[in-house]
PDB file of N, CA and C in Angstrom:
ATOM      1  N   UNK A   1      94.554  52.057  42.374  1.00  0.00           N
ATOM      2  CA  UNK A   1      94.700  51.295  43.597  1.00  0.00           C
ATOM      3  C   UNK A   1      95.365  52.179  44.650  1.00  0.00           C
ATOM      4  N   UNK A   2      94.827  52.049  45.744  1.00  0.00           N
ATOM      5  CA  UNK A   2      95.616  52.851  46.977  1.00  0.00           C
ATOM      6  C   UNK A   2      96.289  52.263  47.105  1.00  0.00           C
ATOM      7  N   UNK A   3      97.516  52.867  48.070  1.00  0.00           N
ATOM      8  CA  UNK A   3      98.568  52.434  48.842  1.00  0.00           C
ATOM      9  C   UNK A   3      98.693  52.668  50.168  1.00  0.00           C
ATOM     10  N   UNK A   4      98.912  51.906  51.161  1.00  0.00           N
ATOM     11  CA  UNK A   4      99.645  51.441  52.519  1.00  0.00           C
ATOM     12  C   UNK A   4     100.982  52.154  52.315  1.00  0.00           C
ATOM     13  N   UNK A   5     101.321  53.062  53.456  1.00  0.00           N
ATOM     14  CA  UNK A   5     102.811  53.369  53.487  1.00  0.00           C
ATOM     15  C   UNK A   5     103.673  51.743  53.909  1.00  0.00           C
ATOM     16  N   UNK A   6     104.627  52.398  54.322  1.00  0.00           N
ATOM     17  CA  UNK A   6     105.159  51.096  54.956  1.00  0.00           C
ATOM     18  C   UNK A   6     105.631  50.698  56.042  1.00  0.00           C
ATOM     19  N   UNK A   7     105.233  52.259  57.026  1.00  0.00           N
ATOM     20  CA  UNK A   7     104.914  52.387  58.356  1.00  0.00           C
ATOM     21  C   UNK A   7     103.820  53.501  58.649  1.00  0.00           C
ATOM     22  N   UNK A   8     102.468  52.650  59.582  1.00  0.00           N
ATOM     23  CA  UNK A   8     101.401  53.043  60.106  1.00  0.00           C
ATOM     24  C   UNK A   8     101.608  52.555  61.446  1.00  0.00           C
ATOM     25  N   UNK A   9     102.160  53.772  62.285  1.00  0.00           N
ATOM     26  CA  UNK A   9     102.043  53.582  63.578  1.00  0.00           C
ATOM     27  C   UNK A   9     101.120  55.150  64.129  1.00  0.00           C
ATOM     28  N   UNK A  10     101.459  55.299  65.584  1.00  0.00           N
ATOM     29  CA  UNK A  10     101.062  55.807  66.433  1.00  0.00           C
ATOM     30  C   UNK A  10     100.766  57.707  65.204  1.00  0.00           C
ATOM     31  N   UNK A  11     101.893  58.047  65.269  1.00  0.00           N
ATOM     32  CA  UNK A  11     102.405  58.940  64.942  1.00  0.00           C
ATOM     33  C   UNK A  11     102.509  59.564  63.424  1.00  0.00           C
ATOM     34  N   UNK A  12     102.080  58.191  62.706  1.00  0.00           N
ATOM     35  CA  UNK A  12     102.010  58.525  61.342  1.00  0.00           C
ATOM     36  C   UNK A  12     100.632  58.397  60.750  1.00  0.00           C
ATOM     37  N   UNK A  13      99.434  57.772  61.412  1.00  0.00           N
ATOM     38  CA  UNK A  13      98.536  56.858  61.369  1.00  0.00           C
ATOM     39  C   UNK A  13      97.549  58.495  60.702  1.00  0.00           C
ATOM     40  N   UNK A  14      97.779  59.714  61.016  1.00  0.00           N
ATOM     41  CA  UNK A  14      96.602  60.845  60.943  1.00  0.00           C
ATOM     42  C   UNK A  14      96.901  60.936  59.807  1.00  0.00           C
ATOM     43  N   UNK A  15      98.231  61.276  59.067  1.00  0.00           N
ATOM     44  CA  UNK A  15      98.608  61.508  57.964  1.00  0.00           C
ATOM     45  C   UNK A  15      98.284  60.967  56.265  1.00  0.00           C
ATOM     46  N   UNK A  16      98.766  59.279  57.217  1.00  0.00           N
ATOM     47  CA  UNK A  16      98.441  58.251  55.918  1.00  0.00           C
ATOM     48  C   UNK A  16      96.925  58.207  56.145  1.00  0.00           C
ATOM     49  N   UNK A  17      96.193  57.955  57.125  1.00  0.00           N
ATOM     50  CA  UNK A  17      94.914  58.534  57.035  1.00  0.00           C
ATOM     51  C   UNK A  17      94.253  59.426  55.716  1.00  0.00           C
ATOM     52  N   UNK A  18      94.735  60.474  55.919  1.00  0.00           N
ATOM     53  CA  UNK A  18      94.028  61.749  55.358  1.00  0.00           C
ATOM     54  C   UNK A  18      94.329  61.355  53.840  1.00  0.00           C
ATOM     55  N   UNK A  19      95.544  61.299  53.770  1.00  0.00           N
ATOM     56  CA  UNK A  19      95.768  60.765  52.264  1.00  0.00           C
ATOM     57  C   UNK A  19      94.636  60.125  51.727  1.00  0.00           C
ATOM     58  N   UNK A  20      94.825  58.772  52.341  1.00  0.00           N
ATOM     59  CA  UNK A  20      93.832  57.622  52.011  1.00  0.00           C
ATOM     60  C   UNK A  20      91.927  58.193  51.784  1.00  0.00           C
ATOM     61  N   UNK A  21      91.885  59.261  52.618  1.00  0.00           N
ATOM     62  CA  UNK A  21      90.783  59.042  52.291  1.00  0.00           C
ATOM     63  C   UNK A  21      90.428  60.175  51.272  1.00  0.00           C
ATOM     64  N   UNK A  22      91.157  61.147  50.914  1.00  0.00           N
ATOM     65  CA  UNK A  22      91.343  61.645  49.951  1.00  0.00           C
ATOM     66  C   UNK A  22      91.210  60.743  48.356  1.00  0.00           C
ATOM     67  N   UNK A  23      92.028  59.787  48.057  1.00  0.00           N
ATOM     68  CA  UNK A  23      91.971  58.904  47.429  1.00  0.00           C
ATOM     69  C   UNK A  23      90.733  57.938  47.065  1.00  0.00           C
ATOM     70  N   UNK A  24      90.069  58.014  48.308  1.00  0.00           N
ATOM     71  CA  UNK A  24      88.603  56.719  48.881  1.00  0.00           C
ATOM     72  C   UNK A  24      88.175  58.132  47.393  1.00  0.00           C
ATOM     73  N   UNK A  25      87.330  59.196  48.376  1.00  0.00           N
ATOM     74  CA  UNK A  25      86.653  59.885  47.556  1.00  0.00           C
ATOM     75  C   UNK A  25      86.566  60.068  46.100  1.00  0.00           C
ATOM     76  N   UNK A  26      88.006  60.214  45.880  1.00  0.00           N
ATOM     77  CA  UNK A  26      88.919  60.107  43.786  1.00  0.00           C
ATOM     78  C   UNK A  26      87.963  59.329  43.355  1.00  0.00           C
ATOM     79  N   UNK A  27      87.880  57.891  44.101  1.00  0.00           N
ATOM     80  CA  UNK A  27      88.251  56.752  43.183  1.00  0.00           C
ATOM     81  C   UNK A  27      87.014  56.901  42.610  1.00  0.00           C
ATOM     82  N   UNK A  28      86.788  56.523  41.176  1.00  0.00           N
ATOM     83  CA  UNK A  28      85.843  56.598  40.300  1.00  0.00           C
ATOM     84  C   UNK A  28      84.650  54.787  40.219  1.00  0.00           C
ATOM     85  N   UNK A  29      85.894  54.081  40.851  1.00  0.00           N
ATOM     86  CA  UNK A  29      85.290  52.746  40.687  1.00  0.00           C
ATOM     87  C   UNK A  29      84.688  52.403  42.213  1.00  0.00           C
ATOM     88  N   UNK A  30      83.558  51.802  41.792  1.00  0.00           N
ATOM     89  CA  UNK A  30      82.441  51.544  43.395  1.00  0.00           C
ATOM     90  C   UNK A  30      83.019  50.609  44.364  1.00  0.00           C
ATOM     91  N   UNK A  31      84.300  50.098  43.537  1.00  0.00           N
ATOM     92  CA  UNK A  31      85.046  49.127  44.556  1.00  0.00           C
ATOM     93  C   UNK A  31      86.642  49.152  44.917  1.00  0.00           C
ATOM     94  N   UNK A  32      87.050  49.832  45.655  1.00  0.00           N
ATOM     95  CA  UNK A  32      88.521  50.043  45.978  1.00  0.00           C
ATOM     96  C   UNK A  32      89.019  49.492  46.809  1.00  0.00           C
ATOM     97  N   UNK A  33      90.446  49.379  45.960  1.00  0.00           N
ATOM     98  CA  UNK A  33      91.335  47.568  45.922  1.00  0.00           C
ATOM     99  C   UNK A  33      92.585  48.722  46.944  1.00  0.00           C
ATOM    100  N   UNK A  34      92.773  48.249  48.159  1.00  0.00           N
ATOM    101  CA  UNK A  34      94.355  48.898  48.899  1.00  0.00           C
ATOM    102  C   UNK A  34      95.166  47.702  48.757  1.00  0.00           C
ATOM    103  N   UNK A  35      96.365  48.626  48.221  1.00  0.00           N
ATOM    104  CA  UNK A  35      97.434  47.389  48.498  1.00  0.00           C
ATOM    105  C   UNK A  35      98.208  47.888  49.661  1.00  0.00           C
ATOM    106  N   UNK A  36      98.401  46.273  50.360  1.00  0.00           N
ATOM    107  CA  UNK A  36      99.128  46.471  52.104  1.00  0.00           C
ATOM    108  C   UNK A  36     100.451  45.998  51.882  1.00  0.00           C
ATOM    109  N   UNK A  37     100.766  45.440  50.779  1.00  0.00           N
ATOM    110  CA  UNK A  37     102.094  44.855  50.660  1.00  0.00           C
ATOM    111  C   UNK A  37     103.089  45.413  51.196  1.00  0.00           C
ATOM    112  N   UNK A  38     102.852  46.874  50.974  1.00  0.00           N
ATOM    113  CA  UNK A  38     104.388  47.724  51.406  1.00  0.00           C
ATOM    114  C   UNK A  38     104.729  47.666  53.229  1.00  0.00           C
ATOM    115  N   UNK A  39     103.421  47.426  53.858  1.00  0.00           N
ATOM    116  CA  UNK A  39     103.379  47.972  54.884  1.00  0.00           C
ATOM    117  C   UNK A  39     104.643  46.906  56.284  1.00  0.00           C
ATOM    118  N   UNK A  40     105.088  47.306  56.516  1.00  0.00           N
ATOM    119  CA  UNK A  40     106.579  46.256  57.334  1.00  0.00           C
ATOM    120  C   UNK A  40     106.601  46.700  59.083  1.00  0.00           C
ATOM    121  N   UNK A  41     106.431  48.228  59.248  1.00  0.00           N
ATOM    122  CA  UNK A  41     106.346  48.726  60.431  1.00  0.00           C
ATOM    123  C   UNK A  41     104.662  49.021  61.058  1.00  0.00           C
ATOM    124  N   UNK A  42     104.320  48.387  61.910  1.00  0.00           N
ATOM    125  CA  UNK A  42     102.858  49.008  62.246  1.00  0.00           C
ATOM    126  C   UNK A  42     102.666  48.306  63.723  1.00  0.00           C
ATOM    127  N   UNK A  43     101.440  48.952  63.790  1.00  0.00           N
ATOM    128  CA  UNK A  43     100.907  48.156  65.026  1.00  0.00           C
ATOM    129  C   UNK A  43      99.632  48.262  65.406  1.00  0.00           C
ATOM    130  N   UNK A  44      98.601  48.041  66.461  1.00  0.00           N
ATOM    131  CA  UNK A  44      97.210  47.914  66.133  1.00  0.00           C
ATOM    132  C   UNK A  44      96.726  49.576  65.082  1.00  0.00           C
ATOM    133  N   UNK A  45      97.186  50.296  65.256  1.00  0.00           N
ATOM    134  CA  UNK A  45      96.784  51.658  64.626  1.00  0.00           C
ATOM    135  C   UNK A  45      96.621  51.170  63.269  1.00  0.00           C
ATOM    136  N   UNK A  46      97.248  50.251  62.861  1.00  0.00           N
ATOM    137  CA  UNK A  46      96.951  50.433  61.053  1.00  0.00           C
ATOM    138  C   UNK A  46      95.376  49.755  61.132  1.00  0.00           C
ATOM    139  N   UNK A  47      95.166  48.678  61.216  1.00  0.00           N
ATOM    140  CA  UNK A  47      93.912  48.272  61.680  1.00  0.00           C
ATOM    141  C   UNK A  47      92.607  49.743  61.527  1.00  0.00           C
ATOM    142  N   UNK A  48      93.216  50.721  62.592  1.00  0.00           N
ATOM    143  CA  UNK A  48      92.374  51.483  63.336  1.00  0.00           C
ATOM    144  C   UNK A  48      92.330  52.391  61.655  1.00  0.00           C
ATOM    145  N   UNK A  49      93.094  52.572  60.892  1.00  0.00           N
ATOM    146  CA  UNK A  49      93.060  53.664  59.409  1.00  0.00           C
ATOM    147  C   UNK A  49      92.511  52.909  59.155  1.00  0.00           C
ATOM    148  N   UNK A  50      92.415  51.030  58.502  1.00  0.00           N
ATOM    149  CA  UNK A  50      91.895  50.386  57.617  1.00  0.00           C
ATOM    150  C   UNK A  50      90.184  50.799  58.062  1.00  0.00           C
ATOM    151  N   UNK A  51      90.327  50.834  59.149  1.00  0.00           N
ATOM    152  CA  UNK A  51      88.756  50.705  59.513  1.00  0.00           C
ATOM    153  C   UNK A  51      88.536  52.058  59.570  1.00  0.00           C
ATOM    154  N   UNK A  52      88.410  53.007  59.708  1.00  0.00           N
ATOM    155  CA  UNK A  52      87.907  54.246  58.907  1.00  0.00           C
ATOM    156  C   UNK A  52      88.367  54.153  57.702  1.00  0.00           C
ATOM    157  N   UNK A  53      89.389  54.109  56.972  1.00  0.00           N
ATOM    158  CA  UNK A  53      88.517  53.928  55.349  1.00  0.00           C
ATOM    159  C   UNK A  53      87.943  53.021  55.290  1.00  0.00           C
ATOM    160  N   UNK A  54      87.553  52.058  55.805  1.00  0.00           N
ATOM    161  CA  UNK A  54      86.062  51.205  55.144  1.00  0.00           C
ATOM    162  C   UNK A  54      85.177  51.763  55.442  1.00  0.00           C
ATOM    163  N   UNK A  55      84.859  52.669  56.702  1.00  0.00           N
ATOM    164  CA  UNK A  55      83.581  53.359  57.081  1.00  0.00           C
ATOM    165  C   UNK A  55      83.430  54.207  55.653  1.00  0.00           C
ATOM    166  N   UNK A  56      84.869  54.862  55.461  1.00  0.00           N
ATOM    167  CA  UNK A  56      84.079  56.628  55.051  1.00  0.00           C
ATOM    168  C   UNK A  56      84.045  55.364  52.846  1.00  0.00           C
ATOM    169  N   UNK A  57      84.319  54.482  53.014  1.00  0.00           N
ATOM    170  CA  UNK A  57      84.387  54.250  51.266  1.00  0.00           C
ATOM    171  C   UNK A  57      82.976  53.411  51.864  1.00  0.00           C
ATOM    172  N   UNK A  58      81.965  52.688  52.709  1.00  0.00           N
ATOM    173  CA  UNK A  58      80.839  52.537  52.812  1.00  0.00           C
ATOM    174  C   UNK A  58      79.821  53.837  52.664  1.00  0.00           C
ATOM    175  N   UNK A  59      80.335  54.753  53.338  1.00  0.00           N
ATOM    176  CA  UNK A  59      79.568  56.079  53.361  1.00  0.00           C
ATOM    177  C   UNK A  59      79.606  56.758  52.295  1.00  0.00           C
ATOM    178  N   UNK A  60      80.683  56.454  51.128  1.00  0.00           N
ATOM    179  CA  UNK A  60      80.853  56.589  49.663  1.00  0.00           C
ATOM    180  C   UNK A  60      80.016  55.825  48.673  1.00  0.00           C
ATOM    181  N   UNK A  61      78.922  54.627  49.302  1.00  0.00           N
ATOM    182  CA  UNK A  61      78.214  53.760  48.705  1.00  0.00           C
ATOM    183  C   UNK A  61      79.629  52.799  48.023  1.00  0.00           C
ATOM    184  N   UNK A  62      80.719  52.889  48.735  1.00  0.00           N
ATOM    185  CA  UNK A  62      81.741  51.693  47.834  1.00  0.00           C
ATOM    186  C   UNK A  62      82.573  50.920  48.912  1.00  0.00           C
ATOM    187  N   UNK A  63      83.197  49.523  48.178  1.00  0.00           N
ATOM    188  CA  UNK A  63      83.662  48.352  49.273  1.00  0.00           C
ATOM    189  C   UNK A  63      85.115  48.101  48.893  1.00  0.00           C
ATOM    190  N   UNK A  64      85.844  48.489  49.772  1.00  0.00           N
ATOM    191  CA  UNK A  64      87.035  48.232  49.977  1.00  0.00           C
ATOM    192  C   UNK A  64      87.783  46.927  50.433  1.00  0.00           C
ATOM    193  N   UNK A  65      88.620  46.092  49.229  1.00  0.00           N
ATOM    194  CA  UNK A  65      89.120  44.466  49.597  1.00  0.00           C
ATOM    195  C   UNK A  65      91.303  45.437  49.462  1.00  0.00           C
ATOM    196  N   UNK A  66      91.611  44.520  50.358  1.00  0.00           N
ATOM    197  CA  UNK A  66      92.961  44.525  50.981  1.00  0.00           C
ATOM    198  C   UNK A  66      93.389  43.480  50.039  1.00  0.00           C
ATOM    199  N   UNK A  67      94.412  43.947  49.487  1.00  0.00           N
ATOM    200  CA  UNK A  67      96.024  42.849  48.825  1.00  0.00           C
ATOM    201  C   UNK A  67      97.172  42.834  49.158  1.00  0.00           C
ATOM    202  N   UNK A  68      97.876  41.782  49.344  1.00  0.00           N
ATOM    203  CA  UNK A  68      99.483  41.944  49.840  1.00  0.00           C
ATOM    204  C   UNK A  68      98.865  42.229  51.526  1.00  0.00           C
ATOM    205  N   UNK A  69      98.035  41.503  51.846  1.00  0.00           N
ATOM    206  CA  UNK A  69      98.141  42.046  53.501  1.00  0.00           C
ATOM    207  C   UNK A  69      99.318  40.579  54.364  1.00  0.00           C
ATOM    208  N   UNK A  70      99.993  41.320  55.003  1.00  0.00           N
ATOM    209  CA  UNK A  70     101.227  41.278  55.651  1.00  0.00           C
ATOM    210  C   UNK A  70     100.667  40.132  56.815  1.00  0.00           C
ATOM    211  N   UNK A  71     100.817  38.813  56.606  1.00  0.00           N
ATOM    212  CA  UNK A  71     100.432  37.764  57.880  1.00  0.00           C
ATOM    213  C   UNK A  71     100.142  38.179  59.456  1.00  0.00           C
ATOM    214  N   UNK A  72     100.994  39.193  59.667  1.00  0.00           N
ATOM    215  CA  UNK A  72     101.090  40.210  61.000  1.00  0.00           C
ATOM    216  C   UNK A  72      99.347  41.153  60.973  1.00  0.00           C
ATOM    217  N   UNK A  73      99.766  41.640  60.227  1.00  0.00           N
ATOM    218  CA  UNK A  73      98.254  42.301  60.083  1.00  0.00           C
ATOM    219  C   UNK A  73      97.254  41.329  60.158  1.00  0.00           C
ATOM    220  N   UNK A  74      97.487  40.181  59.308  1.00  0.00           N
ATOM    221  CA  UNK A  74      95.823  39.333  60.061  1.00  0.00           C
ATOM    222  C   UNK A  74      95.598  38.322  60.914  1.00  0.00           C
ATOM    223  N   UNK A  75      96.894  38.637  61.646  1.00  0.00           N
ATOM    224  CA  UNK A  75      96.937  37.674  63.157  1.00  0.00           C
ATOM    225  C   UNK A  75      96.148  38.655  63.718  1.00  0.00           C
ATOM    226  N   UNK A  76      96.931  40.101  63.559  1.00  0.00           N
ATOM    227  CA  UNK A  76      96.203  41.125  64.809  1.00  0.00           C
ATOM    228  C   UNK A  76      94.764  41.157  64.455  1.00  0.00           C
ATOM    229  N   UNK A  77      94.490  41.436  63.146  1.00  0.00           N
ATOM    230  CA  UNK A  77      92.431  41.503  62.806  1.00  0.00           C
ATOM    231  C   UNK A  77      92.549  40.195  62.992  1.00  0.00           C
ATOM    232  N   UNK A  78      92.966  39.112  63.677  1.00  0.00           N
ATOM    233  CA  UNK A  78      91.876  38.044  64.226  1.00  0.00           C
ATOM    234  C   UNK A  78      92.029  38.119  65.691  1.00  0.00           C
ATOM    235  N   UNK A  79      93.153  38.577  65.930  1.00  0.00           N
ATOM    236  CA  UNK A  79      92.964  39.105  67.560  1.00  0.00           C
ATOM    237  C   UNK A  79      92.390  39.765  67.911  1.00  0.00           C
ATOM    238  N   UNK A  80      91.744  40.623  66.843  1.00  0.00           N
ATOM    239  CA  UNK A  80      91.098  41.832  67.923  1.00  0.00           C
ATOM    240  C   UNK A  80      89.428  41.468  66.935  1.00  0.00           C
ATOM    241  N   UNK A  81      88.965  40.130  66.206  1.00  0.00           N
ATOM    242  CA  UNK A  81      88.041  39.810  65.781  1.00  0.00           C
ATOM    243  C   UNK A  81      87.536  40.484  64.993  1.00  0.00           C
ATOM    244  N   UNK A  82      88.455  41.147  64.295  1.00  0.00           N
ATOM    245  CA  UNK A  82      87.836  42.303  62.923  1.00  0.00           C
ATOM    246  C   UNK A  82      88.502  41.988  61.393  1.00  0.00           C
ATOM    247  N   UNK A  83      88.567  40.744  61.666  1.00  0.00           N
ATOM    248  CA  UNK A  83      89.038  40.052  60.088  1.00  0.00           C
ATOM    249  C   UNK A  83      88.088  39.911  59.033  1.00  0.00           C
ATOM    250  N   UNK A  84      87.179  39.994  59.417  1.00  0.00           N
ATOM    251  CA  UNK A  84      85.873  39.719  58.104  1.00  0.00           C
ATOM    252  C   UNK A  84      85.178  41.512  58.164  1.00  0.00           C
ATOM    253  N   UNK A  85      85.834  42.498  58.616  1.00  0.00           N
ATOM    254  CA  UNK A  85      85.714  43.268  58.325  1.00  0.00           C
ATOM    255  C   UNK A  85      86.578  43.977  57.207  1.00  0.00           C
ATOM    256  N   UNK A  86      87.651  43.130  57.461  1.00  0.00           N
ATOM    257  CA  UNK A  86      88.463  44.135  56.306  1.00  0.00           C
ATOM    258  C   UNK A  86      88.678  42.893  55.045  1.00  0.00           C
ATOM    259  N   UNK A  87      88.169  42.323  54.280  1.00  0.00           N
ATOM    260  CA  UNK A  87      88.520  41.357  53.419  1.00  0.00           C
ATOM    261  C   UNK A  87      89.888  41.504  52.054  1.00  0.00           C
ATOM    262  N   UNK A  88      89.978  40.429  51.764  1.00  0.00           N
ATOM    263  CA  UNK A  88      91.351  40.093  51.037  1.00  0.00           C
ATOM    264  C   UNK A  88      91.024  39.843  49.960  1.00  0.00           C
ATOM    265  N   UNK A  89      91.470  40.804  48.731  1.00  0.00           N
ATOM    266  CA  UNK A  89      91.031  40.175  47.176  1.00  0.00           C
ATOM    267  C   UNK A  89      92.175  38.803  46.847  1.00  0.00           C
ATOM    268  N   UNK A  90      92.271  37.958  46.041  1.00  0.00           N
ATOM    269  CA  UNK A  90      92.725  36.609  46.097  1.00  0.00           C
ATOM    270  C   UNK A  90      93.635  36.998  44.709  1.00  0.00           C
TER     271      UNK A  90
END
């Protein structure tokens, strides 16, 4: 399972990026689970990582579901109408 730092802002957003998609590529299973739980500091930028790793784990032929996502995070993906882009395993 990936991990969410626990701040994705402006400034950190290239970093945890690169990680992440380092990880996308690893993963051996066609479906990769991120956990957001950790994440406490952010702002629209995390959004902006979630959504390139879903591009580059689509472009991997694999589908990426979010856990522990932080109520804050899916006020903003419904503010900015990109909530059914990033889905929530239950």
């Amino acid at each position: 399972m990936l991990r969410l730092p626990p701040s994705v802002l402006h400034d950190t957003a290239t970093a945890a990026l690169a990680e992440l998609l380092v990880a996308v590529k690893a993963e051996p299973s066609a479906s990769v689970s991120v956990d957001v739980s950790a994440l406490q500091r952010f702002d629209s930028t995390a959004l902006a990582v979630l959504l390139e790793l879903r591009r580059a784990a689509l472009q991997a032929g694999k589908t990426v579901a979010l856990q522990g996502v932080p109520q804050r995070l899916r006020d903003l993906a419904d503010l900015y109408g990109i909530a059914e882009l990033l889905p929530s395993q239950a």
